[in-house]
Protein backbone atom coordinates (compact mmCIF):
# COMPACT_ATOMS: atom_id res chain seq x y z
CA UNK A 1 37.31 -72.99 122.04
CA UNK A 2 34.93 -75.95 122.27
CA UNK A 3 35.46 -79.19 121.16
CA UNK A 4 32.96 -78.47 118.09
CA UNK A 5 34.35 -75.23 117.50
CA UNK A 6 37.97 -76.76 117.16
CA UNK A 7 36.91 -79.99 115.20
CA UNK A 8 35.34 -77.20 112.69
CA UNK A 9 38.74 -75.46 112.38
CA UNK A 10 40.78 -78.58 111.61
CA UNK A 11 38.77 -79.83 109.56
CA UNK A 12 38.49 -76.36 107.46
CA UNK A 13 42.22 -76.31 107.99
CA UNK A 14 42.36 -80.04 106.45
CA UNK A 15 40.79 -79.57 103.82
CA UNK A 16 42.50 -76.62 102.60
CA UNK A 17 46.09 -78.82 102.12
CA UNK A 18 46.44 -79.93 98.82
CA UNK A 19 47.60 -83.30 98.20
CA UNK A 20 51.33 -82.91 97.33
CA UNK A 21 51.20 -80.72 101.00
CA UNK A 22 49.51 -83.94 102.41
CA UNK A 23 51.87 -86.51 101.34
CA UNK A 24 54.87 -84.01 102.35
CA UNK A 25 53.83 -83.52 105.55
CA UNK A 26 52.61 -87.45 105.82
CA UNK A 27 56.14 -88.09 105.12
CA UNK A 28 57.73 -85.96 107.28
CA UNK A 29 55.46 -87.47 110.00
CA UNK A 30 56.70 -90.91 109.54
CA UNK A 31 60.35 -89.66 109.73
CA UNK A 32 59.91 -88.19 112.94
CA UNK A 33 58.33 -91.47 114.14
CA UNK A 34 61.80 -93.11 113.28
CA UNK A 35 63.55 -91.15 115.98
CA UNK A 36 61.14 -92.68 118.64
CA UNK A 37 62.07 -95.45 120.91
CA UNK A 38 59.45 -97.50 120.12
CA UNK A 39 60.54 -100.12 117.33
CA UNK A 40 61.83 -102.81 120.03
CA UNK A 41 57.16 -103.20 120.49
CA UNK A 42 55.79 -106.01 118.68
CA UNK A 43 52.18 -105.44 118.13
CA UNK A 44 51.40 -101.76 116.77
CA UNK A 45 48.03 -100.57 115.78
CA UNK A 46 47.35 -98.34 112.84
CA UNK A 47 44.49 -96.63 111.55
CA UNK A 48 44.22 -96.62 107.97
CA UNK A 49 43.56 -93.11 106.07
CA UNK A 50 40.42 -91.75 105.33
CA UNK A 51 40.82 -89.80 102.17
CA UNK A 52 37.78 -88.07 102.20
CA UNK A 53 39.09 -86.56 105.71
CA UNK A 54 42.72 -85.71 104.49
CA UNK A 55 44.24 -87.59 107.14
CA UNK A 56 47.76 -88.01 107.79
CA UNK A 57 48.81 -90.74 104.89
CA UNK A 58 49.54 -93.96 106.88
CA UNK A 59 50.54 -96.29 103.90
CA UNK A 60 54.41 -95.22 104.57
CA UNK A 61 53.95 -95.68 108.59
CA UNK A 62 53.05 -99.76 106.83
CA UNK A 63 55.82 -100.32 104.83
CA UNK A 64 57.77 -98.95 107.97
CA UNK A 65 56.12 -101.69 110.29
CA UNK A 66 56.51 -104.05 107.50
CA UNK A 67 60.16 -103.35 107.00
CA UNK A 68 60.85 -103.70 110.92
CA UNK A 69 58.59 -107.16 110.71
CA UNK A 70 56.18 -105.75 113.07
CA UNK A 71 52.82 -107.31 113.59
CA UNK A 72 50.80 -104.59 112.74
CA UNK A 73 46.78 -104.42 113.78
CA UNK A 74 44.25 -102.57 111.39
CA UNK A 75 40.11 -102.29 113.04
CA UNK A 76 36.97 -102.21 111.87
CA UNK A 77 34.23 -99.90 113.37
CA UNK A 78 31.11 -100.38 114.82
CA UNK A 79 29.11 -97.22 114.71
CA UNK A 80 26.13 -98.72 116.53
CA UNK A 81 28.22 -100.15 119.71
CA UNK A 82 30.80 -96.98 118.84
CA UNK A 83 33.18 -99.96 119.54
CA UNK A 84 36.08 -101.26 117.37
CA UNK A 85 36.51 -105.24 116.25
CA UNK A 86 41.04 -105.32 115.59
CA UNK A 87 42.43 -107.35 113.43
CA UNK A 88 45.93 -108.39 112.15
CA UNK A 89 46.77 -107.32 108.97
CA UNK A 90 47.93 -109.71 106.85
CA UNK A 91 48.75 -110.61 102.97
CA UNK A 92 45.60 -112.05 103.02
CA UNK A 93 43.65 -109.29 104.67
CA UNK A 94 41.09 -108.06 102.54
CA UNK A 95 40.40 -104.19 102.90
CA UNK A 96 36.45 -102.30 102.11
CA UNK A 97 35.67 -98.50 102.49
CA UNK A 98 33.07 -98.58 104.50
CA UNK A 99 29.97 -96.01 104.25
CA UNK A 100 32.05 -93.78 106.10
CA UNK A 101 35.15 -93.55 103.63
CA UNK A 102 37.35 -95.78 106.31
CA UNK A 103 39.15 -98.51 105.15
CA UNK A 104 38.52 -101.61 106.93
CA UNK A 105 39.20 -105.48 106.90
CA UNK A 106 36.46 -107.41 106.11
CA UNK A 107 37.38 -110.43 108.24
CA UNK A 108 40.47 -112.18 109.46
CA UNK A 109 42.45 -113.23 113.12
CA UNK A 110 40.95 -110.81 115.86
CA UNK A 111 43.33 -109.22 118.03
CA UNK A 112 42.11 -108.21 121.52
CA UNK A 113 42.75 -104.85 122.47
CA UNK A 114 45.36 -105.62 125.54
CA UNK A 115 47.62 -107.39 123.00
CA UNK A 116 48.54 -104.04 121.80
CA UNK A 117 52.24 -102.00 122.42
CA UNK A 118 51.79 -99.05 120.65
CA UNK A 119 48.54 -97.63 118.97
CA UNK A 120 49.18 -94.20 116.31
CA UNK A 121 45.73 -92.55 117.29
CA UNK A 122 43.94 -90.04 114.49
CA UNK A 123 43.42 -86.56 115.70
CA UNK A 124 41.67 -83.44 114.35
CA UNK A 125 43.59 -81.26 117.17
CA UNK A 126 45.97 -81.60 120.37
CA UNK A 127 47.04 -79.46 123.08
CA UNK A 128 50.33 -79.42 124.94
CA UNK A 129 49.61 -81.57 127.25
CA UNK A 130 48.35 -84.69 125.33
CA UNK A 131 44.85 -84.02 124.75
CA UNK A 132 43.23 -84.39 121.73
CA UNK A 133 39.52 -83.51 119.30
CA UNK A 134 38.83 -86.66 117.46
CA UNK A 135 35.71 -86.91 115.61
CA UNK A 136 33.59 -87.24 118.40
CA UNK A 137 32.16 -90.33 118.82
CA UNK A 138 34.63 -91.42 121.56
CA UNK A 139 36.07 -94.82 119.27
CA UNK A 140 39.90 -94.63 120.42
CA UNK A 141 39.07 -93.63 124.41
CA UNK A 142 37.04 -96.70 124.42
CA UNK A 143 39.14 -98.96 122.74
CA UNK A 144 42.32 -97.51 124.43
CA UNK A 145 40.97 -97.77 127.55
CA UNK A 146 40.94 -101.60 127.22
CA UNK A 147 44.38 -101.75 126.19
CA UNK A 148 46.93 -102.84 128.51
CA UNK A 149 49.07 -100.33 131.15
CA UNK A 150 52.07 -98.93 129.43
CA UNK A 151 50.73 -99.17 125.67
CA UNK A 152 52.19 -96.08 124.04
CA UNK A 153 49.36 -93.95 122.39
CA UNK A 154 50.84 -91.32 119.40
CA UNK A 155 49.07 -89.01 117.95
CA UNK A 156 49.68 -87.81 114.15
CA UNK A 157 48.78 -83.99 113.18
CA UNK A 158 50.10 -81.92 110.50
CA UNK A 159 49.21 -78.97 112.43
CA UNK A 160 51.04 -77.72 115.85
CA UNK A 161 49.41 -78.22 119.31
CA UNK A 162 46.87 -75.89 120.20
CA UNK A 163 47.99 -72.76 122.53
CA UNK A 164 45.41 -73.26 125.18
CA UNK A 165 43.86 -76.76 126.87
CA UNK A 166 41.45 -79.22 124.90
CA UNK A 167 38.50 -79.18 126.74
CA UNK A 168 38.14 -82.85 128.28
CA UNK A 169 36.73 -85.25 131.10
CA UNK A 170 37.42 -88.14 132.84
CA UNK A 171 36.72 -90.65 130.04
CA UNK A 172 39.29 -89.29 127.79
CA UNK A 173 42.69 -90.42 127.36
CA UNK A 174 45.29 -88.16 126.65
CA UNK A 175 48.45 -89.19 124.43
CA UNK A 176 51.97 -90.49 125.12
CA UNK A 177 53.21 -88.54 122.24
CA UNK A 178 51.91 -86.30 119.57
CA UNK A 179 53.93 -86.48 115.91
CA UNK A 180 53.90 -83.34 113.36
CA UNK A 181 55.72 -82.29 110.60
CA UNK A 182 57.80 -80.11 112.60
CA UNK A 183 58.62 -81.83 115.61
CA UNK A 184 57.73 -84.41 118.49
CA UNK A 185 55.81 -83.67 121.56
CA UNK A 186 56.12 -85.89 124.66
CA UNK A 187 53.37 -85.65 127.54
CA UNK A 188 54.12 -87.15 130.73
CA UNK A 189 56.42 -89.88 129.47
């Protein structure tokens, strides 16, 4: 399959979960997280959900972070540059949807991107061996390409990998780990 051709299928396949299904499997997704040895990282990046895209619920992956006192790092999109501005989420952060249904800070203390330890990447789709369909616009391989050697990139699906490769080039990045429901798949780590 294409990339297109698979982005249509998970996103079909998204948005034929219903919402108890979506905060099951959101929750399930953060358990499985728990069993990763990752918690002794200090700065983690996390995208915050896009409802409109059923996307794997973040909000208990926060009070996760939160619980561990983690410095956690939310960003706000660019869809011009295609780039991402981070910034560290605070009690004071104040959150917008933008015109794209993502929530974003509207301002605050800018984090560069080599500051981070481990970044949970949104995925449509993700093969065995770490490669992923995003929403095609290439945000996360840019950004994660400026982060520093070693930062742990983790996926979140609520569907299983794909049987056969993700098409992909040179300028994408594959994933440390990708975290379902069911289980946790480890690429090259």
């Amino acid at each position: 399959m294409t990339k297109k051709e698979l982005r249509q299928k998970y996103k079909y396949l998204r948005q034929e979960l219903s919402i108890e299904e979506i905060e099951d499997m959101s929750l399930a997704i953060a358990n499985r997280l728990l069993t990763l040895d990752i918690w002794n990282n200090i700065y983690f990046h996390l995208f915050l959900t896009m409802e409109s895209q059923k996307e794997v619920h973040t909000d208990v992956i926060l009070n996760i972070l939160a619980g561990k006192d983690k410095e956690v790092i939310v960003s706000r999109s660019d869809f011009t540059s295609c780039m991402m501005v981070h910034y560290l989420l605070t009690d004071n952060t104040k959150l917008v949807l933008s015109e794209y249904g993502i929530p974003e800070p509207v301002e605050g203390i800018e984090v560069p991107s080599n500051k981070m330890d481990v970044v949970f990447v949104p995925l449509l789709g993700f093969d065995a061996r770490g490669h992923r369909v995003g929403y095609g616009k290439g945000f996360y391989d840019r950004f994660l390409t400026g982060c520093k050697p070693g930062v742990i990139k983790i996926g979140l699906s609520f569907f299983e990998a794909e049987p056969d490769a993700i098409p992909h080039n040179d300028t994408d990045v594959a994933l440390d780990y990708c975290v379902t429901p069911e289980r946790v798949y480890r690429f090259g780590v």
